[in-house]
PDB file of N, CA and C in Angstrom:
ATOM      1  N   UNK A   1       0.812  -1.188   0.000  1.00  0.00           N
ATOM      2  CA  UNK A   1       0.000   0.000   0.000  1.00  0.00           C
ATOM      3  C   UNK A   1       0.858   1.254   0.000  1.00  0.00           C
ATOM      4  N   UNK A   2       2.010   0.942   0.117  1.00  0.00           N
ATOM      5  CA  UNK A   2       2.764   2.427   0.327  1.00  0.00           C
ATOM      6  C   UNK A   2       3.340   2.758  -1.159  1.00  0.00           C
ATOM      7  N   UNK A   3       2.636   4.129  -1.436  1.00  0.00           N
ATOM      8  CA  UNK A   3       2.958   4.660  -2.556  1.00  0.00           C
ATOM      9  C   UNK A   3       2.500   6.395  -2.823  1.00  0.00           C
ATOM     10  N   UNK A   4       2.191   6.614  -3.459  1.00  0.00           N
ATOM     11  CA  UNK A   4       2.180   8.256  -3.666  1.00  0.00           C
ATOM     12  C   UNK A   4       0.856   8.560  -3.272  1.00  0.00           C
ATOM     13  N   UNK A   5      -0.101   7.571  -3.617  1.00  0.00           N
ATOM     14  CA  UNK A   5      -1.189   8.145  -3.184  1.00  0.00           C
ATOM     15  C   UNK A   5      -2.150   7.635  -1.827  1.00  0.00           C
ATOM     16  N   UNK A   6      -1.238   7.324  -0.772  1.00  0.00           N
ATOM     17  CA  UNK A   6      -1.084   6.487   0.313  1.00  0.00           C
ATOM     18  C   UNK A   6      -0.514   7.732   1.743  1.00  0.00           C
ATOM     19  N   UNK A   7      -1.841   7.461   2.424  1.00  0.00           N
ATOM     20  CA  UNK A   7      -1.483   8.526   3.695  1.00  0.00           C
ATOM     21  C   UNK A   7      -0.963   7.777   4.639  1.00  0.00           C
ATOM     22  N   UNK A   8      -0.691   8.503   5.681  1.00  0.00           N
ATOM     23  CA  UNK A   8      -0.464   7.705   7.367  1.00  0.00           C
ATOM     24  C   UNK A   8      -0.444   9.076   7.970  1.00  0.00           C
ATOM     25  N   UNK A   9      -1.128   8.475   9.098  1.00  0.00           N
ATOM     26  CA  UNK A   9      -1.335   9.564  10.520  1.00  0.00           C
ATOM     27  C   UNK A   9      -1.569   8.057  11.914  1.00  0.00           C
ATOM     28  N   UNK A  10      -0.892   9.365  12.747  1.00  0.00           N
ATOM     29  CA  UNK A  10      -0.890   9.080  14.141  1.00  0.00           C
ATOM     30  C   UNK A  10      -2.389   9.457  14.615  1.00  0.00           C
ATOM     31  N   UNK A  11      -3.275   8.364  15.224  1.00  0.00           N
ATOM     32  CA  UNK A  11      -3.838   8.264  16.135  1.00  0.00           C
ATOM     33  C   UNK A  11      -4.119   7.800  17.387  1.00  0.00           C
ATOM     34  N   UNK A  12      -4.998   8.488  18.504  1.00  0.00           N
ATOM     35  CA  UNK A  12      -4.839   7.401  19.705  1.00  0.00           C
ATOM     36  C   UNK A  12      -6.413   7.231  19.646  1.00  0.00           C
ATOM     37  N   UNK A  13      -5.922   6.049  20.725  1.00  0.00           N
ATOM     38  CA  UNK A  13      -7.337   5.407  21.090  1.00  0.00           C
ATOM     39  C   UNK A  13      -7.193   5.233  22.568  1.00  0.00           C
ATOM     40  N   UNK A  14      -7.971   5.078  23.758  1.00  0.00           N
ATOM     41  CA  UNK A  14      -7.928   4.285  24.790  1.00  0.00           C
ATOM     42  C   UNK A  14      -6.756   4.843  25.278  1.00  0.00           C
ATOM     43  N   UNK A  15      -6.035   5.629  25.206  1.00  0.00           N
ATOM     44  CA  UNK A  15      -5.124   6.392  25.606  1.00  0.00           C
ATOM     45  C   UNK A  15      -3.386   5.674  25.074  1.00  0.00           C
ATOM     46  N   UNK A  16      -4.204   4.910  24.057  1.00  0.00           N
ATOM     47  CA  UNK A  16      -2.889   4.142  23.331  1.00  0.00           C
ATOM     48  C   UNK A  16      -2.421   4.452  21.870  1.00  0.00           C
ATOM     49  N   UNK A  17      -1.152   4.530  21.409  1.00  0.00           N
ATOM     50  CA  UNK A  17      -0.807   4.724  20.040  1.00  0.00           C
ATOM     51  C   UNK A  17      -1.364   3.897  19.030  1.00  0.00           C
ATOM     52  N   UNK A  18      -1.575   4.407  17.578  1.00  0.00           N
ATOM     53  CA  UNK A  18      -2.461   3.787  16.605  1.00  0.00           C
ATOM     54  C   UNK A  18      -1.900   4.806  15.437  1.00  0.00           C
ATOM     55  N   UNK A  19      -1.326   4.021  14.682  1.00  0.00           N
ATOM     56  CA  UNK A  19      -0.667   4.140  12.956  1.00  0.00           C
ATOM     57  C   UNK A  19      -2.298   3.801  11.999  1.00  0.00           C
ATOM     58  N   UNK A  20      -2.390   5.029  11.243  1.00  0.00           N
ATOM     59  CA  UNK A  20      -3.628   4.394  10.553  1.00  0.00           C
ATOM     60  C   UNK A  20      -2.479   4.710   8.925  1.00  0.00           C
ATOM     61  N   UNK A  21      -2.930   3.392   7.877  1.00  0.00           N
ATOM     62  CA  UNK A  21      -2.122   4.216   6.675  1.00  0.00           C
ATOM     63  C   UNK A  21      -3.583   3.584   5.507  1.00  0.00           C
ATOM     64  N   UNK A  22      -3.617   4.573   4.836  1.00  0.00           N
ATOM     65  CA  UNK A  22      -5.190   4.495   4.062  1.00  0.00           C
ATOM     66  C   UNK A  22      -5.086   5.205   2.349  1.00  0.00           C
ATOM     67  N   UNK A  23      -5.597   4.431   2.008  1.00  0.00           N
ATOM     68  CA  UNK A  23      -5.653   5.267   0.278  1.00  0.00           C
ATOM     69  C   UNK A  23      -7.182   4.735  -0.123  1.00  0.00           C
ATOM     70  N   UNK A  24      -7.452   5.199  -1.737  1.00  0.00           N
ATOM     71  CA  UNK A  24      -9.040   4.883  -1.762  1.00  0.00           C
ATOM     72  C   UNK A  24      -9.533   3.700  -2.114  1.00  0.00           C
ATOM     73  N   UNK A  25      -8.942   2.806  -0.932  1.00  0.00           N
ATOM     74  CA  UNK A  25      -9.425   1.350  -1.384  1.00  0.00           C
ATOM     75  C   UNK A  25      -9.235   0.579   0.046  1.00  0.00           C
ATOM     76  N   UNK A  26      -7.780   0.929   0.798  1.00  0.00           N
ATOM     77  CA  UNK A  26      -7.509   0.212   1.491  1.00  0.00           C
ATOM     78  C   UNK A  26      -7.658   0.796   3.251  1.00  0.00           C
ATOM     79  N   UNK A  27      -7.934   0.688   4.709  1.00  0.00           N
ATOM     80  CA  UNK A  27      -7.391   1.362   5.369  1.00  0.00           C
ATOM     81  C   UNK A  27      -6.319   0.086   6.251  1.00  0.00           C
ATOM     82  N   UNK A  28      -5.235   0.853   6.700  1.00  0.00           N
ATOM     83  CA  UNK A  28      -4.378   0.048   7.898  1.00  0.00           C
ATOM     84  C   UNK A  28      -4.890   0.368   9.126  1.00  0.00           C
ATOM     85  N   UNK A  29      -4.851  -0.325  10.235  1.00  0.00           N
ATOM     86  CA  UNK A  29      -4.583  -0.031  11.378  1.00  0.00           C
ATOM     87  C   UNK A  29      -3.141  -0.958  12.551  1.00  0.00           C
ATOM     88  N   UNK A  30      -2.247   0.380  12.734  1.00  0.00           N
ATOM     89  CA  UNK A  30      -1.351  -0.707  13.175  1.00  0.00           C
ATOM     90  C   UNK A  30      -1.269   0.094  14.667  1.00  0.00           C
ATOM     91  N   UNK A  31      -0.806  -1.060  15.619  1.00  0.00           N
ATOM     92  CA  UNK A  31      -0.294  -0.242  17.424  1.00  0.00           C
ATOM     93  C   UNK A  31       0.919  -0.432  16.874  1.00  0.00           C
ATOM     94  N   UNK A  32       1.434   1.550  17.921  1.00  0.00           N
ATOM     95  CA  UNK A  32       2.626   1.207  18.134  1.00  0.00           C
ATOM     96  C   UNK A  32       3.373   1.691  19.155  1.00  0.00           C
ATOM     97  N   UNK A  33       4.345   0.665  19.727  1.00  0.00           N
ATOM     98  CA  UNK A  33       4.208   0.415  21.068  1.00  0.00           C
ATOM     99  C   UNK A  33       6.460   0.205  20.588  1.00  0.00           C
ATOM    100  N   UNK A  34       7.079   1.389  21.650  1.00  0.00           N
ATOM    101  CA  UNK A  34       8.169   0.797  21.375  1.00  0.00           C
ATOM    102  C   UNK A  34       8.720   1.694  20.085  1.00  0.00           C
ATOM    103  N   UNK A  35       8.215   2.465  19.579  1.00  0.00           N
ATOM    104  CA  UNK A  35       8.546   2.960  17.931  1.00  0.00           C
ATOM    105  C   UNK A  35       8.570   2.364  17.091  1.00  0.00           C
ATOM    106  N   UNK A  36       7.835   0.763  17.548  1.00  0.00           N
ATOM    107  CA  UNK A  36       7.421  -0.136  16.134  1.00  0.00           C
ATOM    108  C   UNK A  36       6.131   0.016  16.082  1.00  0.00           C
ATOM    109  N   UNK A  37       5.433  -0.217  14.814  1.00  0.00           N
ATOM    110  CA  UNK A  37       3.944  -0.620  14.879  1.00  0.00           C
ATOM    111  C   UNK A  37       3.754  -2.067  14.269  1.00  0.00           C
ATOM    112  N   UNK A  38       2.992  -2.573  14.949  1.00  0.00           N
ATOM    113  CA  UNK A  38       2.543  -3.633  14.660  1.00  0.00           C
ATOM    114  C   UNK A  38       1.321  -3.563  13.986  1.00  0.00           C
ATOM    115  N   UNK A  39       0.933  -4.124  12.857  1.00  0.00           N
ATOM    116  CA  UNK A  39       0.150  -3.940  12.142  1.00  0.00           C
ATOM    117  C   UNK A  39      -1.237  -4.965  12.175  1.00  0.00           C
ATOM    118  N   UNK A  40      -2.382  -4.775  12.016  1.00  0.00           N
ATOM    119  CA  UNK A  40      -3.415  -5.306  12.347  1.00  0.00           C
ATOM    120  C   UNK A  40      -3.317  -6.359  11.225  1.00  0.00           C
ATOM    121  N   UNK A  41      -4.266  -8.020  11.197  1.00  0.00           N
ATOM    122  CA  UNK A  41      -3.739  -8.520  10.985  1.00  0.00           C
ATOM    123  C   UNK A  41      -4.108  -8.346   9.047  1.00  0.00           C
ATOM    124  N   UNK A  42      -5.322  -7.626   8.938  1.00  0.00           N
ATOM    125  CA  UNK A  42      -6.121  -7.669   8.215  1.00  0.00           C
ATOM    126  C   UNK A  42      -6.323  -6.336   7.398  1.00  0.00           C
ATOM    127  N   UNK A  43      -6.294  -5.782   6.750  1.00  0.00           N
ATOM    128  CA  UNK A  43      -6.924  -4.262   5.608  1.00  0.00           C
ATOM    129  C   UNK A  43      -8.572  -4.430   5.387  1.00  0.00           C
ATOM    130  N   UNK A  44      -9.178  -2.967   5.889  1.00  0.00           N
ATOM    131  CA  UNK A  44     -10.142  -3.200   5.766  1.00  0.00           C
ATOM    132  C   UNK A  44     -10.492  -2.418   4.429  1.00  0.00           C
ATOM    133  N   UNK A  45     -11.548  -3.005   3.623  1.00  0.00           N
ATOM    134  CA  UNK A  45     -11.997  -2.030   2.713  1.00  0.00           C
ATOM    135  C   UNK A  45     -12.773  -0.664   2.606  1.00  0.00           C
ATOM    136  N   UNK A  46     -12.137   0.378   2.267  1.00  0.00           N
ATOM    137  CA  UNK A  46     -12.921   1.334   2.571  1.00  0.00           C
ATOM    138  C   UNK A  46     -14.114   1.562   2.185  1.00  0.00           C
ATOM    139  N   UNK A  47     -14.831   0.919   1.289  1.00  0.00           N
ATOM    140  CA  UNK A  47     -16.266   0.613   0.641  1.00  0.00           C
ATOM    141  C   UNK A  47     -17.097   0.310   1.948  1.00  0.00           C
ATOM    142  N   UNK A  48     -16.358  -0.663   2.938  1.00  0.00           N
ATOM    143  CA  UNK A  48     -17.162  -1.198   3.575  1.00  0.00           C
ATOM    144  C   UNK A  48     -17.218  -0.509   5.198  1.00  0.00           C
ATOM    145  N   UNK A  49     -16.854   0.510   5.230  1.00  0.00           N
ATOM    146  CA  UNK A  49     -16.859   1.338   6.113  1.00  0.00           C
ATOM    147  C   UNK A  49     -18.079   2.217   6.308  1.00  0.00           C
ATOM    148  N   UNK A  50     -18.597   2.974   7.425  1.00  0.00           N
ATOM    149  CA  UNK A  50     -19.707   3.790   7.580  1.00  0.00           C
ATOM    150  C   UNK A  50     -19.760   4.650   6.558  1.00  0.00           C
ATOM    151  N   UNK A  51     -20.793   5.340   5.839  1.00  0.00           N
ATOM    152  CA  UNK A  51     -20.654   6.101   4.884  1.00  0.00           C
ATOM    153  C   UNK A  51     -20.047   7.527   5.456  1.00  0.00           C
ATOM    154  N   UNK A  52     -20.357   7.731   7.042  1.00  0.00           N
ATOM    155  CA  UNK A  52     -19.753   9.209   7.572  1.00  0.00           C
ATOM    156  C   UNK A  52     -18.128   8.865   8.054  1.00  0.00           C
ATOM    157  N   UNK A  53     -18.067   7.914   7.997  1.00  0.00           N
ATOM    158  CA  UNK A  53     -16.656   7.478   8.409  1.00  0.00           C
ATOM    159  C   UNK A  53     -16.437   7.712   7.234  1.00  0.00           C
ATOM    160  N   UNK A  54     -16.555   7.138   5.996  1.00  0.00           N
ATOM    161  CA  UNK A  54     -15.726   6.642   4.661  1.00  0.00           C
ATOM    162  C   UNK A  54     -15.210   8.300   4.212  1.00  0.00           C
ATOM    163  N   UNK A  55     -16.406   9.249   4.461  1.00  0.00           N
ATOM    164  CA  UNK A  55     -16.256  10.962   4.105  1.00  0.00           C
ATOM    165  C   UNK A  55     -15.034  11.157   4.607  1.00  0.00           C
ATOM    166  N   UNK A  56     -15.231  10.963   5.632  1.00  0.00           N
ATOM    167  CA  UNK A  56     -14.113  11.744   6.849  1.00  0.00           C
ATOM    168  C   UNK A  56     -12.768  11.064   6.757  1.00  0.00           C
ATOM    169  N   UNK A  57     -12.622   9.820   6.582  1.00  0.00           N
ATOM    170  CA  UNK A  57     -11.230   9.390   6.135  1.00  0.00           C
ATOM    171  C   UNK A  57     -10.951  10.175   5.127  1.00  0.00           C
ATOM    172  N   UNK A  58     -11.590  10.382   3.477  1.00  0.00           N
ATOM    173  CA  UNK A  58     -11.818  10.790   2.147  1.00  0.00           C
ATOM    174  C   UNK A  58     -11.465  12.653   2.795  1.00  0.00           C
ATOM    175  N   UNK A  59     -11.379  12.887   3.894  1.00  0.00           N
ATOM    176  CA  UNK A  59     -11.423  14.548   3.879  1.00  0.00           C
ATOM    177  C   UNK A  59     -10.389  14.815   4.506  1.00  0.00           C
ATOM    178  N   UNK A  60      -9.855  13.479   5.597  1.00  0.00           N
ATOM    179  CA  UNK A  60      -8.713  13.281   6.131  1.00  0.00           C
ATOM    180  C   UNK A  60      -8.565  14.278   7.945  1.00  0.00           C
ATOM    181  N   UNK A  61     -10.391  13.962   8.012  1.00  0.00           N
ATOM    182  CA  UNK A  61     -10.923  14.751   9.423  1.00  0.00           C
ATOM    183  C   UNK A  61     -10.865  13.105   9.971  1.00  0.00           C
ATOM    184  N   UNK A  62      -9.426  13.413  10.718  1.00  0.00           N
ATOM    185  CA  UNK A  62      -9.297  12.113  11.545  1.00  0.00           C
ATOM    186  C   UNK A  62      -9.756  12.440  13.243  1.00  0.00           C
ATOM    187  N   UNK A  63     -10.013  13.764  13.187  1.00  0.00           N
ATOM    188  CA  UNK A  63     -11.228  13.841  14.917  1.00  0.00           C
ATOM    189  C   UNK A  63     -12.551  13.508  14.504  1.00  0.00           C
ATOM    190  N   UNK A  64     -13.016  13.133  13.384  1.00  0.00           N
ATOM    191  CA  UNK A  64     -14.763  12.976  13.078  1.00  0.00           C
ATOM    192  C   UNK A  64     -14.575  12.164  14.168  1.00  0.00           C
ATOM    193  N   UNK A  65     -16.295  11.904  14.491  1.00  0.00           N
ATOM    194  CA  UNK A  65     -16.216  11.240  15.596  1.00  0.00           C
ATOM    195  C   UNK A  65     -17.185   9.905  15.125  1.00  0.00           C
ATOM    196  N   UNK A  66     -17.529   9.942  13.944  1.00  0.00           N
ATOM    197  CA  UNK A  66     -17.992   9.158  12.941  1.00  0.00           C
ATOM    198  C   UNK A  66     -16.792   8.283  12.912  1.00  0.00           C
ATOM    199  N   UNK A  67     -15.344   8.544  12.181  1.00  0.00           N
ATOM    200  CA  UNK A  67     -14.164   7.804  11.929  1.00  0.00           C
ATOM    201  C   UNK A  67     -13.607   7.380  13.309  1.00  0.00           C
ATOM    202  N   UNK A  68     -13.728   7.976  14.672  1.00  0.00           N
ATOM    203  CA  UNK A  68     -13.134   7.729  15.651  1.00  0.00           C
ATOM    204  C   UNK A  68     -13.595   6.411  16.544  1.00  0.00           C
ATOM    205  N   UNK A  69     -15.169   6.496  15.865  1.00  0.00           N
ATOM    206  CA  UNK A  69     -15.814   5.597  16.603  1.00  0.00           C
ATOM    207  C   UNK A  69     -15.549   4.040  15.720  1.00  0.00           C
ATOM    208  N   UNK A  70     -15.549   4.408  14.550  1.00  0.00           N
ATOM    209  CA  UNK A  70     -15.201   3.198  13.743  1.00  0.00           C
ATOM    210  C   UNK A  70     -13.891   2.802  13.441  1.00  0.00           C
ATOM    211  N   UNK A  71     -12.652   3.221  14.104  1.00  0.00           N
ATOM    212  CA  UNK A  71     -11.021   3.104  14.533  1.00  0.00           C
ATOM    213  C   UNK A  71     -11.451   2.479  15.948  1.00  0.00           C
ATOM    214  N   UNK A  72     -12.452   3.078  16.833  1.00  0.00           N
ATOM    215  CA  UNK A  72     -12.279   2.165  18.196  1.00  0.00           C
ATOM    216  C   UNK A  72     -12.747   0.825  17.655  1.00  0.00           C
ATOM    217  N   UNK A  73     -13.905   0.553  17.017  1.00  0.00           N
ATOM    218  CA  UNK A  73     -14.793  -0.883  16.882  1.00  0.00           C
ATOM    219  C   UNK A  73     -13.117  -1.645  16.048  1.00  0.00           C
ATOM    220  N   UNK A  74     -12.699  -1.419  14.937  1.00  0.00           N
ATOM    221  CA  UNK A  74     -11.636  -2.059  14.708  1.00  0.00           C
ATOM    222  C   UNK A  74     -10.548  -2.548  15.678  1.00  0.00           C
ATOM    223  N   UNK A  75     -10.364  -1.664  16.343  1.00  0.00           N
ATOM    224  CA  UNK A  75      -8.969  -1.702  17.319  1.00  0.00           C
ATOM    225  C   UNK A  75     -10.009  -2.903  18.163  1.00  0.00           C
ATOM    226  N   UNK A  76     -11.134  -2.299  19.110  1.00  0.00           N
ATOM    227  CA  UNK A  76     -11.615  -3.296  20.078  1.00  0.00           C
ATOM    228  C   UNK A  76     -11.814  -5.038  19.033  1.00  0.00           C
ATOM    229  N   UNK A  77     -12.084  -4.905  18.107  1.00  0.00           N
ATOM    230  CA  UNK A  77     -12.416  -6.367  17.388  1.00  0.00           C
ATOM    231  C   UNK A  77     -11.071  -6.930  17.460  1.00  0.00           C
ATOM    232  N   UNK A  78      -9.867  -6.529  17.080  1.00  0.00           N
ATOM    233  CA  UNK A  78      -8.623  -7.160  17.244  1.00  0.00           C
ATOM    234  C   UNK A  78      -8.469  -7.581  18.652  1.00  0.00           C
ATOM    235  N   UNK A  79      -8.347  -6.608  19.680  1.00  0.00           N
ATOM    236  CA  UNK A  79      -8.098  -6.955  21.228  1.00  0.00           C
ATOM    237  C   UNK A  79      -8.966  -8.066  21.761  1.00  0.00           C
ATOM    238  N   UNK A  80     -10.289  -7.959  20.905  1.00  0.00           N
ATOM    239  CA  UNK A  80     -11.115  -9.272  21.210  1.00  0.00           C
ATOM    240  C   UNK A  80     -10.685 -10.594  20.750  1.00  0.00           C
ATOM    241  N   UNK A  81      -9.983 -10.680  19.353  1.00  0.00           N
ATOM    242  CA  UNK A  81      -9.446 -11.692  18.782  1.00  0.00           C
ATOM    243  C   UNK A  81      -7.626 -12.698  19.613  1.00  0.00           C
ATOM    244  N   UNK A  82      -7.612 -11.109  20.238  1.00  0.00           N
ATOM    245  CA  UNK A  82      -6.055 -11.212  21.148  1.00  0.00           C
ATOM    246  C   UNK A  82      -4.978 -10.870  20.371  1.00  0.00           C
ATOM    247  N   UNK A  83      -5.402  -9.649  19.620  1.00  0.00           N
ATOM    248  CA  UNK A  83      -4.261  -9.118  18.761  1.00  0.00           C
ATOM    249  C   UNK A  83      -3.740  -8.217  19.620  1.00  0.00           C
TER     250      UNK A  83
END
């Protein structure tokens, strides 16, 4: 995914570090813990994201609270899996 038309930003969650890297197809979510990130195990499609989330990634308003809430449900689905 890393290429020219390929973002990354720092987010937190839960009071923890979170690498998001996203273009118009793919999003990442990686922790990072240590100055590494570990990367989630999976890319989600951005099609299949909330339509107010999908905007707000697309506008690159990473406080929506539309996108914030749908970065926690990802992050919590991994921690549930024991990622």
């Amino acid at each position: 995914m890393e290429d020219s038309h390929c973002h990354q930003a720092d987010v937190e969650y839960g009071g923890e570090h979170y690498l998001i890297s996203y273009d118009e197809a793919r999003l990442r979510v990686g922790h990072q813990v240590g100055g590494e990130c570990r990367w989630l195990d999976e890319d989600v499609p951005v099609d299949t994201l909330p339509d107010d989330a999908r905007d707000a990634l697309r506008r690159k308003d990473l406080s929506s609270p539309a996108l914030v809430t749908t970065l926690g449900g990802l992050i919590s689905a991994e921690r549930q899996r024991g990622g």
